[in-house]
C-alpha atoms as a PDB file:
ATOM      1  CA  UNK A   1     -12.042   2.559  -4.770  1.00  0.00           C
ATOM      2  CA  UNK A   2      -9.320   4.348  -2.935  1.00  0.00           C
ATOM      3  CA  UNK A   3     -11.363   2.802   0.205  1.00  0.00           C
ATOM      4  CA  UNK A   4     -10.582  -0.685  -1.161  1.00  0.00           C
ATOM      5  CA  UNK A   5      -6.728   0.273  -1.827  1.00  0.00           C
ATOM      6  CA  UNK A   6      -6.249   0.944   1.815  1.00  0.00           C
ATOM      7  CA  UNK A   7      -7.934  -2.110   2.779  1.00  0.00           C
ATOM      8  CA  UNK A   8      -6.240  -4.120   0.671  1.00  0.00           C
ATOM      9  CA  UNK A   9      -2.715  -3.057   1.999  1.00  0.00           C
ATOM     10  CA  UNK A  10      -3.605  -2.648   5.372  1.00  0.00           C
ATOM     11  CA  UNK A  11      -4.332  -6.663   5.136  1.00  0.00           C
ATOM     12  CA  UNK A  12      -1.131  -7.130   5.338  1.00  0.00           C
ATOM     13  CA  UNK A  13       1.920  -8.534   3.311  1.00  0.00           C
ATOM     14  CA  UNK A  14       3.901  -7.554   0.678  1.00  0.00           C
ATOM     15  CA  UNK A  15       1.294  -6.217  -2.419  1.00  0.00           C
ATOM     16  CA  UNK A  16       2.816  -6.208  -5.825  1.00  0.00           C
ATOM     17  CA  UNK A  17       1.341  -2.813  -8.039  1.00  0.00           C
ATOM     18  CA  UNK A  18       0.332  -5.513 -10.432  1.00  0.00           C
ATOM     19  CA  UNK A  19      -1.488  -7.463  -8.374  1.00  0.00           C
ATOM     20  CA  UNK A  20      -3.285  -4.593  -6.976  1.00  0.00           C
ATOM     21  CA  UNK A  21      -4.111  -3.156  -9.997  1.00  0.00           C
ATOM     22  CA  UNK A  22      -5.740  -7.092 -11.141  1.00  0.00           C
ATOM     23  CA  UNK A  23      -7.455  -7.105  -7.465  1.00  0.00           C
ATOM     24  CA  UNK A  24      -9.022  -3.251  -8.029  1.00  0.00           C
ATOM     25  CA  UNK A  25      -9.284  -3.730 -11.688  1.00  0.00           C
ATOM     26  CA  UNK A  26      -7.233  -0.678 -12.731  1.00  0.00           C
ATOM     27  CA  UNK A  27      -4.445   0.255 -14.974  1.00  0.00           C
ATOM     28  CA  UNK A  28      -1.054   0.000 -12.528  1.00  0.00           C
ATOM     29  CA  UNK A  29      -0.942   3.921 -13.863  1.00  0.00           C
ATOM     30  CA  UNK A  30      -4.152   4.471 -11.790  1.00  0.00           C
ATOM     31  CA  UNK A  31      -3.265   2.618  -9.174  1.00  0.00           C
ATOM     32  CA  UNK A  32      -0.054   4.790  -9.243  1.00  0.00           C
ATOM     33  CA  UNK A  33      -2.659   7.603  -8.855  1.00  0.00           C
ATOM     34  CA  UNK A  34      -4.341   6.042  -6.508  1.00  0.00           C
ATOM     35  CA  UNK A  35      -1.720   5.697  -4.299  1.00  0.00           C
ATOM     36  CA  UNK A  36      -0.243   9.147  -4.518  1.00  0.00           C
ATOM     37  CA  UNK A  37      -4.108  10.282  -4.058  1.00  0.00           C
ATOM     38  CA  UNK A  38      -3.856   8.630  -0.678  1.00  0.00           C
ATOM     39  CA  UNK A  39      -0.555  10.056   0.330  1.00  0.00           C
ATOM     40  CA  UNK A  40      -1.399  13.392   0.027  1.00  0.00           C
ATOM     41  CA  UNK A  41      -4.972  12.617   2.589  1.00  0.00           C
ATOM     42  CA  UNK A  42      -2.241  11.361   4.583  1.00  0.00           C
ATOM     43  CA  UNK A  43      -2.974   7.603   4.843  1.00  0.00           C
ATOM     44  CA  UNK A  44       0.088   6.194   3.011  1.00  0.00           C
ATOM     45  CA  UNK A  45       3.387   7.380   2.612  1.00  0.00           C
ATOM     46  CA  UNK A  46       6.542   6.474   0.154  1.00  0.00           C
ATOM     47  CA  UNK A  47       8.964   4.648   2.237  1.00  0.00           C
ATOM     48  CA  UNK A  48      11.517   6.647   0.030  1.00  0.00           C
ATOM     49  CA  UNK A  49      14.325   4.913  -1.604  1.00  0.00           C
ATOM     50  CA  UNK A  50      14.403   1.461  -2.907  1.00  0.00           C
ATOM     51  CA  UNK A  51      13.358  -2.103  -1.253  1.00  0.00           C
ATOM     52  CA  UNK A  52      14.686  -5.086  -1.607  1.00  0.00           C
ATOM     53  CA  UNK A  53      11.780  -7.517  -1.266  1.00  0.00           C
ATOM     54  CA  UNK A  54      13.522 -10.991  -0.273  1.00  0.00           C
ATOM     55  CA  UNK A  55      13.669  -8.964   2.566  1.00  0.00           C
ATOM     56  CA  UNK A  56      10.400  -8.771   3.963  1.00  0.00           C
ATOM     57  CA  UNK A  57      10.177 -10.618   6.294  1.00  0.00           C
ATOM     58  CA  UNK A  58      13.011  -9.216   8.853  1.00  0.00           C
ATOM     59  CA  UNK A  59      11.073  -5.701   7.827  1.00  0.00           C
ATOM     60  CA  UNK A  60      10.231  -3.127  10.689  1.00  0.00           C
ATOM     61  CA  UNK A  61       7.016  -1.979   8.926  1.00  0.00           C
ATOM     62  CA  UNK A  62       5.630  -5.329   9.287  1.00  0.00           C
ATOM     63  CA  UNK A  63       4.679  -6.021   4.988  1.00  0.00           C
ATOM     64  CA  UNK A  64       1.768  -3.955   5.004  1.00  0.00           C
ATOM     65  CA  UNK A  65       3.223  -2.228   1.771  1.00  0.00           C
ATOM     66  CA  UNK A  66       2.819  -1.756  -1.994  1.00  0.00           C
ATOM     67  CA  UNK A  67       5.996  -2.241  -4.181  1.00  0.00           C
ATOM     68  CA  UNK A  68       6.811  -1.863  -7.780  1.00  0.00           C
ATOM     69  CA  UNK A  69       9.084  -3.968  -9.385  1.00  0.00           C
ATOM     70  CA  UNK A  70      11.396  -1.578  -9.387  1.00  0.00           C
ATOM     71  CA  UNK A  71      11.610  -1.806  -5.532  1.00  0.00           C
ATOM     72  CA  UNK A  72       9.533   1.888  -4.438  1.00  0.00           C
ATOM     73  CA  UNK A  73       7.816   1.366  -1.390  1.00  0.00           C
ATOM     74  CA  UNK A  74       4.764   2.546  -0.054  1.00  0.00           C
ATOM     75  CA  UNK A  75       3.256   2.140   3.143  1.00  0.00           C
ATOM     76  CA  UNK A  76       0.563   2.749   5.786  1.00  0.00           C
ATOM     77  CA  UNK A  77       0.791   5.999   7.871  1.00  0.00           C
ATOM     78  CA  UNK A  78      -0.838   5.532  11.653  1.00  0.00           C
ATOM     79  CA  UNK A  79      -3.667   7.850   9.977  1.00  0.00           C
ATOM     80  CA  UNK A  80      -3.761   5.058   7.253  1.00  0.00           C
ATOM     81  CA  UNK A  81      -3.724   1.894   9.751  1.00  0.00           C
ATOM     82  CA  UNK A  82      -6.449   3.509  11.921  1.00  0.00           C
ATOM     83  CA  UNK A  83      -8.612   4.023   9.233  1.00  0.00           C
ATOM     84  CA  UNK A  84      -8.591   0.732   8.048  1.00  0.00           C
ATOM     85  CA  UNK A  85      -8.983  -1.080  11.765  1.00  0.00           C
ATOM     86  CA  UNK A  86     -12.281   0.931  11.266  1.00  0.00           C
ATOM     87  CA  UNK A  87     -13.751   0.010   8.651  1.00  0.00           C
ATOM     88  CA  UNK A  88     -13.012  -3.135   9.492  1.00  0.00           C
ATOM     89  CA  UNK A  89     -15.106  -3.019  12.648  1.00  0.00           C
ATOM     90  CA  UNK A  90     -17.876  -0.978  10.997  1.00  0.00           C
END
């Protein structure tokens, strides 16, 4: 499942916790897990401080994120992105 979590965010966009949690069929609280499970492997990373998402679009990191609704942030690592492009392929 964690698998799936990285491919979902590394589709791109802006991904709502709730809306992963519906696509994975999880509790947001695992998905919370989830995503800290994948930080520590190294494939995501908390962008640290709050976002403001009406902003996404003039965004450096391109929307491939996760964000809660109270704005924390967490996105793909180069690890993270390369991982993804493969499975992709494979």
């Amino acid at each position: 499942m964690l698998k799936q979590l990285l491919q979902l965010v590394a589709e791109g966009g802006v991904h709502s916790y709730a809306t992963l949690a519906r696509q994975l069929g999880v509790s947001r609280g695992l998905l919370e897990q989830m995503l800290q499970d994948l930080a520590r492997m190294g494939y995501v990373a908390p962008l640290g401080g709050a976002c403001d998402t009406s902003q996404c679009r003039h965004c450096p990191l391109g929307g491939s994120c996760a964000t809660d609704r109270r704005g924390n942030v967490w996105v793909l690592t180069a690890k993270g992105a390369q991982t993804a492009a493969r499975r992709r392929v494979a």
